[in-house]
N, C-alpha and C. Protein backbone atom coordinates (compact mmCIF):
# COMPACT_ATOMS: atom_id res chain seq x y z
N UNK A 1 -18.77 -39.97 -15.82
CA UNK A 1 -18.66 -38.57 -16.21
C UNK A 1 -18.75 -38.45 -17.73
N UNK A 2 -19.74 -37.56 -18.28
CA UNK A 2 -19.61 -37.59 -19.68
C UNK A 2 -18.94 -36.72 -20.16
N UNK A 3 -18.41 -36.37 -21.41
CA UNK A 3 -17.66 -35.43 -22.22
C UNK A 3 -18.15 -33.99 -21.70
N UNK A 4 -19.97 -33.69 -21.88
CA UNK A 4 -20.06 -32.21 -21.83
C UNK A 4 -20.19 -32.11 -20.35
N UNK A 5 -19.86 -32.59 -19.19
CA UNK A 5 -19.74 -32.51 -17.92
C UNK A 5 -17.90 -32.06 -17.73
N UNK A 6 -16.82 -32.85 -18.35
CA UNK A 6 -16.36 -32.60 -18.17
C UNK A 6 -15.44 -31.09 -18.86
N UNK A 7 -15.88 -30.86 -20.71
CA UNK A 7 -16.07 -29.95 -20.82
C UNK A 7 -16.43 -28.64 -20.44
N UNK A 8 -17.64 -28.45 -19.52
CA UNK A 8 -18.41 -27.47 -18.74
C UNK A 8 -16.98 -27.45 -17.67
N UNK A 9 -16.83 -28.03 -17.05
CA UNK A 9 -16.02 -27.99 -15.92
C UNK A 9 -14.26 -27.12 -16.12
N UNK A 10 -13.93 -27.18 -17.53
CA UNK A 10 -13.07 -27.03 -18.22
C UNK A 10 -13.35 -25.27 -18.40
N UNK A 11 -14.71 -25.10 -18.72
CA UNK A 11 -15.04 -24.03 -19.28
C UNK A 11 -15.23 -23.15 -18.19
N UNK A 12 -15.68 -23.72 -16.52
CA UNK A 12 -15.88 -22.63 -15.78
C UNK A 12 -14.42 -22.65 -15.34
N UNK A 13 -13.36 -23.50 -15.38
CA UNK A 13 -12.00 -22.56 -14.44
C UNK A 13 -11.39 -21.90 -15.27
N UNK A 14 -11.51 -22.17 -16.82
CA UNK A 14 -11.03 -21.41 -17.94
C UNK A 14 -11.83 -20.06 -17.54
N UNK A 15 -13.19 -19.60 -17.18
CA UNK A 15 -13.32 -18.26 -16.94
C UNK A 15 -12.92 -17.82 -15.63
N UNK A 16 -12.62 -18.63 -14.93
CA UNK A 16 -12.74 -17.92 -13.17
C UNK A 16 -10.80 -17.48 -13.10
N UNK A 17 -10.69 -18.52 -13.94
CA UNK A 17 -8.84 -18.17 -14.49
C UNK A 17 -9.11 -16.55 -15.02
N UNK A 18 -9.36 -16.53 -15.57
CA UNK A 18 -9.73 -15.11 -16.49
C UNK A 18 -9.65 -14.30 -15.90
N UNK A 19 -10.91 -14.31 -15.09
CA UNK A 19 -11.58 -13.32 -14.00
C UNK A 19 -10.29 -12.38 -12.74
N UNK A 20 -9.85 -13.82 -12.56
CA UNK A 20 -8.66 -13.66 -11.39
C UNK A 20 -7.55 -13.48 -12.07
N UNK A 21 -7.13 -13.43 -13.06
CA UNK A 21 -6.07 -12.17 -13.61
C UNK A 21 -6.49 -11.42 -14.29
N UNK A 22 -7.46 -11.21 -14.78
CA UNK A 22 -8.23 -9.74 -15.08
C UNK A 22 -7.98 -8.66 -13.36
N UNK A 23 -8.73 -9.26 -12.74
CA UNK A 23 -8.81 -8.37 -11.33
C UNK A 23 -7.22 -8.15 -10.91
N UNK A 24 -6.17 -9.04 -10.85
CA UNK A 24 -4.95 -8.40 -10.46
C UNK A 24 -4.29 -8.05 -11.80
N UNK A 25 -4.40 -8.37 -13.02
CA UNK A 25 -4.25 -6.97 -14.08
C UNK A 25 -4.59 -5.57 -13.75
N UNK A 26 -5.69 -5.26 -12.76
CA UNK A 26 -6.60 -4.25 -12.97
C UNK A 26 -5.71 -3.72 -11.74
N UNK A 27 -5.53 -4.35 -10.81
CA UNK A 27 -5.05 -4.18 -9.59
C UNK A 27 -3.57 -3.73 -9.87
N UNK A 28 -3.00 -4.47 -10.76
CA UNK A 28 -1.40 -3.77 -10.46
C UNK A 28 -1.49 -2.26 -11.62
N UNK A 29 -2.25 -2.47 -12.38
CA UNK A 29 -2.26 -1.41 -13.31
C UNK A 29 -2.91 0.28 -12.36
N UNK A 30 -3.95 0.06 -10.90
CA UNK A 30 -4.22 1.17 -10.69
C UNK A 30 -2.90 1.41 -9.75
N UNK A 31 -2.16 0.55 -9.10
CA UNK A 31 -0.86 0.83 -8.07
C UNK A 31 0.44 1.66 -9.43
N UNK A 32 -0.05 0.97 -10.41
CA UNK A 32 1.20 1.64 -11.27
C UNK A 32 0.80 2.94 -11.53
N UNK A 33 -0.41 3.22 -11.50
CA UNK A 33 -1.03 4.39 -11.67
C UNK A 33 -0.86 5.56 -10.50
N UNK A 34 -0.91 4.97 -9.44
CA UNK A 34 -1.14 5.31 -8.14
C UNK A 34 0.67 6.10 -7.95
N UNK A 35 1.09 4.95 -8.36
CA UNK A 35 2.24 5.13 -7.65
C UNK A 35 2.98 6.61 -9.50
N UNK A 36 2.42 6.57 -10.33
CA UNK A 36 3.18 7.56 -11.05
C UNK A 36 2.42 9.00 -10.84
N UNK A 37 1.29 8.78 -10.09
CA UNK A 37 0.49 10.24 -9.98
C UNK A 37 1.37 10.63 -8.31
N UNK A 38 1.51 9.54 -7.58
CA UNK A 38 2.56 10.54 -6.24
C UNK A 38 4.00 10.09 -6.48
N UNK A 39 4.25 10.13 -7.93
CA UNK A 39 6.44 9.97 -7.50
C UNK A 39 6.80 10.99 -7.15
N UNK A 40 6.27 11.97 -7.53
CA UNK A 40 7.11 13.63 -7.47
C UNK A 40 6.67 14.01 -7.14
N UNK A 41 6.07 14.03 -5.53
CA UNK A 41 5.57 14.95 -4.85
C UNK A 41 6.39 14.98 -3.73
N UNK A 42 7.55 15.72 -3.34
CA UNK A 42 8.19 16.13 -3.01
C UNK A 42 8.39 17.44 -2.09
N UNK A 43 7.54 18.53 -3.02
CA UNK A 43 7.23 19.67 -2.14
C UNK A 43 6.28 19.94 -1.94
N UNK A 44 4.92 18.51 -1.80
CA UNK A 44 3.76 18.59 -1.50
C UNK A 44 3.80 17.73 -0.04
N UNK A 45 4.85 17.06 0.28
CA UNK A 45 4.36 15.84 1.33
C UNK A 45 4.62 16.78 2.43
N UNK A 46 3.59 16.24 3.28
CA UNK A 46 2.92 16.46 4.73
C UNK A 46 4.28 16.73 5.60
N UNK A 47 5.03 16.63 5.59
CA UNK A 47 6.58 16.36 6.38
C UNK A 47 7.93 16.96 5.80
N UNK A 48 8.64 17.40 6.50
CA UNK A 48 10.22 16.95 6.08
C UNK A 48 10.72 16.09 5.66
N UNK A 49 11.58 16.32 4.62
CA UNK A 49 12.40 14.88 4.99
C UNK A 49 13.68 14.97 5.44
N UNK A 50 14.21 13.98 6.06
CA UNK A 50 15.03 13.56 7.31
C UNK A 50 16.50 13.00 6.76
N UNK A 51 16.67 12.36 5.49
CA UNK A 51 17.63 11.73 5.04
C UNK A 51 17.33 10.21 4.93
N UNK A 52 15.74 9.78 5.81
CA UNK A 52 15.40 8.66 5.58
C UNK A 52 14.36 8.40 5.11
N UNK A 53 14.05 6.89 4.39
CA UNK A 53 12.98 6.68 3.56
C UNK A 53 11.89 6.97 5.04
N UNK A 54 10.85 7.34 4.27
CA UNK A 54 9.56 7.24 5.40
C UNK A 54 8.42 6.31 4.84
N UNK A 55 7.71 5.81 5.35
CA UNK A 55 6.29 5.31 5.40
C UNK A 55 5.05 6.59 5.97
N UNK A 56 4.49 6.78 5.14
CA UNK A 56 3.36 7.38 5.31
C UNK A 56 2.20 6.59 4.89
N UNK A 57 1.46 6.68 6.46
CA UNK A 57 1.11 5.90 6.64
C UNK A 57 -0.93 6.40 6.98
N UNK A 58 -1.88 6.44 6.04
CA UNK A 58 -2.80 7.29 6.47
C UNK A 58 -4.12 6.10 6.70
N UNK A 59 -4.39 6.43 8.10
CA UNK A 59 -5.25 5.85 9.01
C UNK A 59 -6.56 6.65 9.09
N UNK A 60 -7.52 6.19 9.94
CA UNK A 60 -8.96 7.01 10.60
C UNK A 60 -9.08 6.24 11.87
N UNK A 61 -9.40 7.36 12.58
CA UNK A 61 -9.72 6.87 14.53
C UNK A 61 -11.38 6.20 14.48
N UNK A 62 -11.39 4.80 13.86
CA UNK A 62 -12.05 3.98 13.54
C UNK A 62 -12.25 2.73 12.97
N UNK A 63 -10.39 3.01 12.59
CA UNK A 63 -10.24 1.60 11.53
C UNK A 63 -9.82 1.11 12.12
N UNK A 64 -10.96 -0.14 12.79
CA UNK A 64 -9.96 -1.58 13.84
C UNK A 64 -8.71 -2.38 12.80
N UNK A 65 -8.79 -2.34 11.42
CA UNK A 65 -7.27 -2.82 11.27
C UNK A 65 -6.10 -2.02 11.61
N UNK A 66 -6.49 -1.03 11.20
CA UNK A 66 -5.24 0.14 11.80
C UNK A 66 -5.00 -0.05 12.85
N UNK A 67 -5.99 0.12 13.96
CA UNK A 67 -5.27 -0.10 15.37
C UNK A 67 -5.16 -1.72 15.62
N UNK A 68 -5.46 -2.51 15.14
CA UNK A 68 -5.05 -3.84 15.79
C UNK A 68 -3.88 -4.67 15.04
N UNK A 69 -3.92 -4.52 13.38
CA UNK A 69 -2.65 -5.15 12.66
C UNK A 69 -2.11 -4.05 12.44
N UNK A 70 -2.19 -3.06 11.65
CA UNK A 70 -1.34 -2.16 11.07
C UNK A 70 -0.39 -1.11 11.85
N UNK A 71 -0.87 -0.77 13.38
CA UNK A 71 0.13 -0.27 14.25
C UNK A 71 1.05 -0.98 14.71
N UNK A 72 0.39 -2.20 14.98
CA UNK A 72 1.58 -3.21 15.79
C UNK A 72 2.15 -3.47 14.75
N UNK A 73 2.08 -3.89 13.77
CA UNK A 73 3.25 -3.94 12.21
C UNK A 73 4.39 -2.68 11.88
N UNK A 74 3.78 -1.68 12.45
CA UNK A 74 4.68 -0.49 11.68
C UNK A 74 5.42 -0.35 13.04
N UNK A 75 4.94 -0.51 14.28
CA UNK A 75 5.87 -0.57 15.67
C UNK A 75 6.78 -1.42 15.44
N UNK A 76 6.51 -2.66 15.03
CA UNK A 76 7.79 -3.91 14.55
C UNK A 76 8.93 -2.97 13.55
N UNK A 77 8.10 -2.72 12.63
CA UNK A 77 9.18 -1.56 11.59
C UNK A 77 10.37 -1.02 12.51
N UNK A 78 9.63 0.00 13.24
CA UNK A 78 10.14 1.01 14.30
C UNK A 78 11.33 0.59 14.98
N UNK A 79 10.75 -0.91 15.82
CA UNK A 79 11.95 -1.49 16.59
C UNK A 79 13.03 -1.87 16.00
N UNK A 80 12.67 -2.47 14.41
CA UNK A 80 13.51 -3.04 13.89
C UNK A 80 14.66 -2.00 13.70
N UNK A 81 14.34 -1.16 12.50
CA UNK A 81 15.35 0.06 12.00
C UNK A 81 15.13 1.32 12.73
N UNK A 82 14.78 1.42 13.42
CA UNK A 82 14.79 2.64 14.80
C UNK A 82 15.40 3.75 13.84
N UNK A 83 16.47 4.49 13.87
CA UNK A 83 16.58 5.75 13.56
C UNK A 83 17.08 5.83 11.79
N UNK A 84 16.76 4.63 11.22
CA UNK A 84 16.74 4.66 9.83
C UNK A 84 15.55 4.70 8.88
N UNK A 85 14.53 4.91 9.81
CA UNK A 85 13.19 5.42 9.23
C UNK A 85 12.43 6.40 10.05
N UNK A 86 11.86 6.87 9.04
CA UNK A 86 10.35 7.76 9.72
C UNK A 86 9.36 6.75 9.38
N UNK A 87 8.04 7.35 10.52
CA UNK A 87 6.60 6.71 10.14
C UNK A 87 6.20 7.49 10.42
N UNK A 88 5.16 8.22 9.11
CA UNK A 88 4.42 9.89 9.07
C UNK A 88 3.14 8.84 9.03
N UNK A 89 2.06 9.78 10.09
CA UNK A 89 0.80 8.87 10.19
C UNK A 89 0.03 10.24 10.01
N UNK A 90 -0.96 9.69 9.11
CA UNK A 90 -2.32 10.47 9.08
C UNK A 90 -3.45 10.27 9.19
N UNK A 91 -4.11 11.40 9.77
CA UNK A 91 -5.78 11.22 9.81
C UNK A 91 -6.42 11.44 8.53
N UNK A 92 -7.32 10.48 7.86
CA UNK A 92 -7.63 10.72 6.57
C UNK A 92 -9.04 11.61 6.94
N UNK A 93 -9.01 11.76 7.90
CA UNK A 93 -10.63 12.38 8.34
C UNK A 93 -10.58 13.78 8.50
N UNK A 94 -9.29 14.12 8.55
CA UNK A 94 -9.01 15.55 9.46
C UNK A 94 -8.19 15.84 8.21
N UNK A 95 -7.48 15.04 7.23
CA UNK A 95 -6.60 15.69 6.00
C UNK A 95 -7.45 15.00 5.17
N UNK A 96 -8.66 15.32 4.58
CA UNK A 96 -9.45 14.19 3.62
C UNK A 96 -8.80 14.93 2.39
N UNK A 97 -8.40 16.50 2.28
CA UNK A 97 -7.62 16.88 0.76
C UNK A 97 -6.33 16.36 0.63
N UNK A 98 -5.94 16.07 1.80
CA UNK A 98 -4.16 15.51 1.15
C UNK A 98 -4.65 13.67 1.15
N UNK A 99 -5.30 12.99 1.70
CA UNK A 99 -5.57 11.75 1.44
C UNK A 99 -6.53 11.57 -0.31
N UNK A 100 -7.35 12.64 -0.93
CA UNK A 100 -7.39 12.53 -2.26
C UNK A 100 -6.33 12.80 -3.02
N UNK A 101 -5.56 13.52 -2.87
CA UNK A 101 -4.06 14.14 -3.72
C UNK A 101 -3.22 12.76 -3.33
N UNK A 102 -3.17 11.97 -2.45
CA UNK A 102 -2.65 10.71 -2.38
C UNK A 102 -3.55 9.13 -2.95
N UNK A 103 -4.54 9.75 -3.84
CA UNK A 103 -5.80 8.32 -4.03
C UNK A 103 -5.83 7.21 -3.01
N UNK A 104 -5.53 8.05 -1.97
CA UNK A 104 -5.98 6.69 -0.87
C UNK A 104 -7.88 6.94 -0.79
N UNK A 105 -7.98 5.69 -0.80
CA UNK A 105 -9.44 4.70 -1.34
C UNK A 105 -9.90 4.03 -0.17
N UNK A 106 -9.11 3.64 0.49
CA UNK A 106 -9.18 3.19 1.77
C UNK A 106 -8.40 3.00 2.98
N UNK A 107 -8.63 3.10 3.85
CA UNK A 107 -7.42 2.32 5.15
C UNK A 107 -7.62 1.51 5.88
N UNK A 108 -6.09 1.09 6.37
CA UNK A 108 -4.82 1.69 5.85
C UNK A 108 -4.87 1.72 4.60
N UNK A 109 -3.57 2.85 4.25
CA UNK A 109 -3.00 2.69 3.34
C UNK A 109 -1.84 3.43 3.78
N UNK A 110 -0.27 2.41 2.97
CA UNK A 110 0.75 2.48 3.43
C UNK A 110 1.55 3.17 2.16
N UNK A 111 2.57 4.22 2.27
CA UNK A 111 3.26 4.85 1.04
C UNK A 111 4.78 4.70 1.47
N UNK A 112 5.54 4.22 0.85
CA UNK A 112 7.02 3.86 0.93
C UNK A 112 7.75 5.14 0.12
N UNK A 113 8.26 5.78 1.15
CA UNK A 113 9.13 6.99 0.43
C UNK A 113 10.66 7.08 0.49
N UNK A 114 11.20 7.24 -0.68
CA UNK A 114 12.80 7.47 -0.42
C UNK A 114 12.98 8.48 -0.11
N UNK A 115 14.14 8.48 0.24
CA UNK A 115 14.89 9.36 0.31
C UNK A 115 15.28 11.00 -0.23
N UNK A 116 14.66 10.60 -1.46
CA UNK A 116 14.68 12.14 -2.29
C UNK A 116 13.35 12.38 -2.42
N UNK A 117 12.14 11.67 -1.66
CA UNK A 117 10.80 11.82 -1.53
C UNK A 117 9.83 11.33 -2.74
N UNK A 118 10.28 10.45 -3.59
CA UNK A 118 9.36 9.83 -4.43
C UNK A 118 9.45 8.43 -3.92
N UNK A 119 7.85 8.36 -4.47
CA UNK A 119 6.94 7.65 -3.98
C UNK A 119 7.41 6.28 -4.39
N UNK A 120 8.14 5.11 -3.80
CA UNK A 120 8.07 3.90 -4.27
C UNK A 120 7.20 2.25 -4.14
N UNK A 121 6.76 2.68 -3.71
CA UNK A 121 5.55 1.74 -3.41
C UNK A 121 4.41 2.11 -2.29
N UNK A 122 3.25 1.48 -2.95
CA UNK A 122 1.64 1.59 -2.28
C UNK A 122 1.32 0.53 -1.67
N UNK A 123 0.88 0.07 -0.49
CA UNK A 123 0.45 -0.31 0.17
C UNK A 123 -1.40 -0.43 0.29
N UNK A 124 -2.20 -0.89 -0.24
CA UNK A 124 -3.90 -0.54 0.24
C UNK A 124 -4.17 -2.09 1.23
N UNK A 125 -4.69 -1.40 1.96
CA UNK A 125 -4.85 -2.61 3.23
C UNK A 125 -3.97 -2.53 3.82
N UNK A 126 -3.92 -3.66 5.11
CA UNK A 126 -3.05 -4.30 5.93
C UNK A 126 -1.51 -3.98 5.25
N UNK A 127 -0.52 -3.96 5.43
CA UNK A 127 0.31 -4.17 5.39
C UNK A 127 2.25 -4.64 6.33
N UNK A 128 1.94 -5.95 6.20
CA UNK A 128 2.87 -6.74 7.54
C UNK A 128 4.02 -6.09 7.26
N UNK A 129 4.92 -6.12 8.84
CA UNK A 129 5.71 -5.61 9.30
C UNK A 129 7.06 -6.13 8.29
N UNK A 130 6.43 -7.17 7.61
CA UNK A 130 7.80 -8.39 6.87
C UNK A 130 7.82 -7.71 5.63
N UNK A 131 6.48 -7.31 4.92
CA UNK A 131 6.56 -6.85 3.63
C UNK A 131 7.13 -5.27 3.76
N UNK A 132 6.77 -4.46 4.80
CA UNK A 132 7.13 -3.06 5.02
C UNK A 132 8.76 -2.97 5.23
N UNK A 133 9.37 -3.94 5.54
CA UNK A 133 10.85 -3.84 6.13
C UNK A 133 11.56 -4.43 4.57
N UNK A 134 11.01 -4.83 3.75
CA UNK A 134 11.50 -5.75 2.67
C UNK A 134 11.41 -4.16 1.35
N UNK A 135 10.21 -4.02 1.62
CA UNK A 135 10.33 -2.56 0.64
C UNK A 135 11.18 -1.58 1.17
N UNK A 136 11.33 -1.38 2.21
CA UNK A 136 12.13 -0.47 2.77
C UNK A 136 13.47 -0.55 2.32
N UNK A 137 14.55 -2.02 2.28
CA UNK A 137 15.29 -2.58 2.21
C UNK A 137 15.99 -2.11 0.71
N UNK A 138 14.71 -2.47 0.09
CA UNK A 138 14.82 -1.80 -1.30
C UNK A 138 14.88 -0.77 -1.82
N UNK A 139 14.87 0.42 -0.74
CA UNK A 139 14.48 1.89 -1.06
C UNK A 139 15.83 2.68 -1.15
N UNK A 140 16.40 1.60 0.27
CA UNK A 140 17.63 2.30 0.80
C UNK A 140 18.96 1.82 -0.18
C-alpha cells in the first residue's frame, strides 16, 4: 500500500464523515424548526384535549407503512397506557391544509403532545411503539 493510496482513503471517510453529519445537522435543525413552528398551537389542533398527552398521528389510505408498522406500533402504545393517552389520526389527503400548518412532508408522521397542547416532539417516518412510549414518558 503506498502513502497516496492510503492518504486518498483517509480523504474519502474524512468527507463521507462530513456528509453524514452535515445531513443529521440538517435533520435535527428542520425537527427543531418543525417542532418551534407547532409548540403553540393549541387552539388550532384538530381535537380536544383530554388531560392527556396525545399523539397525532397523520397517515394516507395508501401508506403500506402506516398500515403495516405504524398502526400496529401505536396499538402497542394503546394497550400499553390505555386511558393515559389519546391517538388523534389523520387523513393527510382529506386535511392536506391542517397537514401543511403541521409541515408534515411525509407519512407517517408522528406529533407528541402534552398536556397543555404543545408540541414536544416530531416523529417523520416509522415510528416504534418503544420510542413512542419513551417520549410519552417524558411528556407526562
Amino acid at each position: 500500500m503506498s502513502n497516496s493510496f492510503i492518504l486518498d482513503t483517509i480523504i474519502r471517510f474524512g468527507l463521507a464523515l462530513v456528509i453524514i453529519l452535515g445531513g443529521l445537522l440538517v435533520y435535527w435543525a428542520f425537527n427543531k424548526l418543525i417542532l418551534q413552528k407547532t409548540r403553540d398551537k393549541s387552539e388550532d389542533l384538530p381535537f380536544e384535549l383530554s388531560g392527556n398527552p396525545v399523539i397525532l398521528y397523520f397517515t394516507t389510505p395508501n401508506c403500506m407503512p402506516c398500515k403495516t408498522v405504524q398502526r400496529p406500533a401505536l396499538q402497542k402504545v394503546r394497550d400499553k397506557l390505555a386511558d393515559r393517552i389519546e391517538i388523534v389520526e389523520v387523513d393527510a389527503t382529506q386535511k392536506p391544509s391542517l397537514a401543511r400548518q403541521w409541515s408534515v412532508l411525509s407519512v407517517p408522521t408522528t406529533f407528541i403532545i402534552d398536556t397543555n397542547g404543545k408540541t414536544r416532539f416530531v416523529n417523520h417516518g416509522v415510528a416504534r411503539a418503544d420510542k413512542l412510549i419513551a417520549q410519552i414518558q417524558q411528556v407526562v
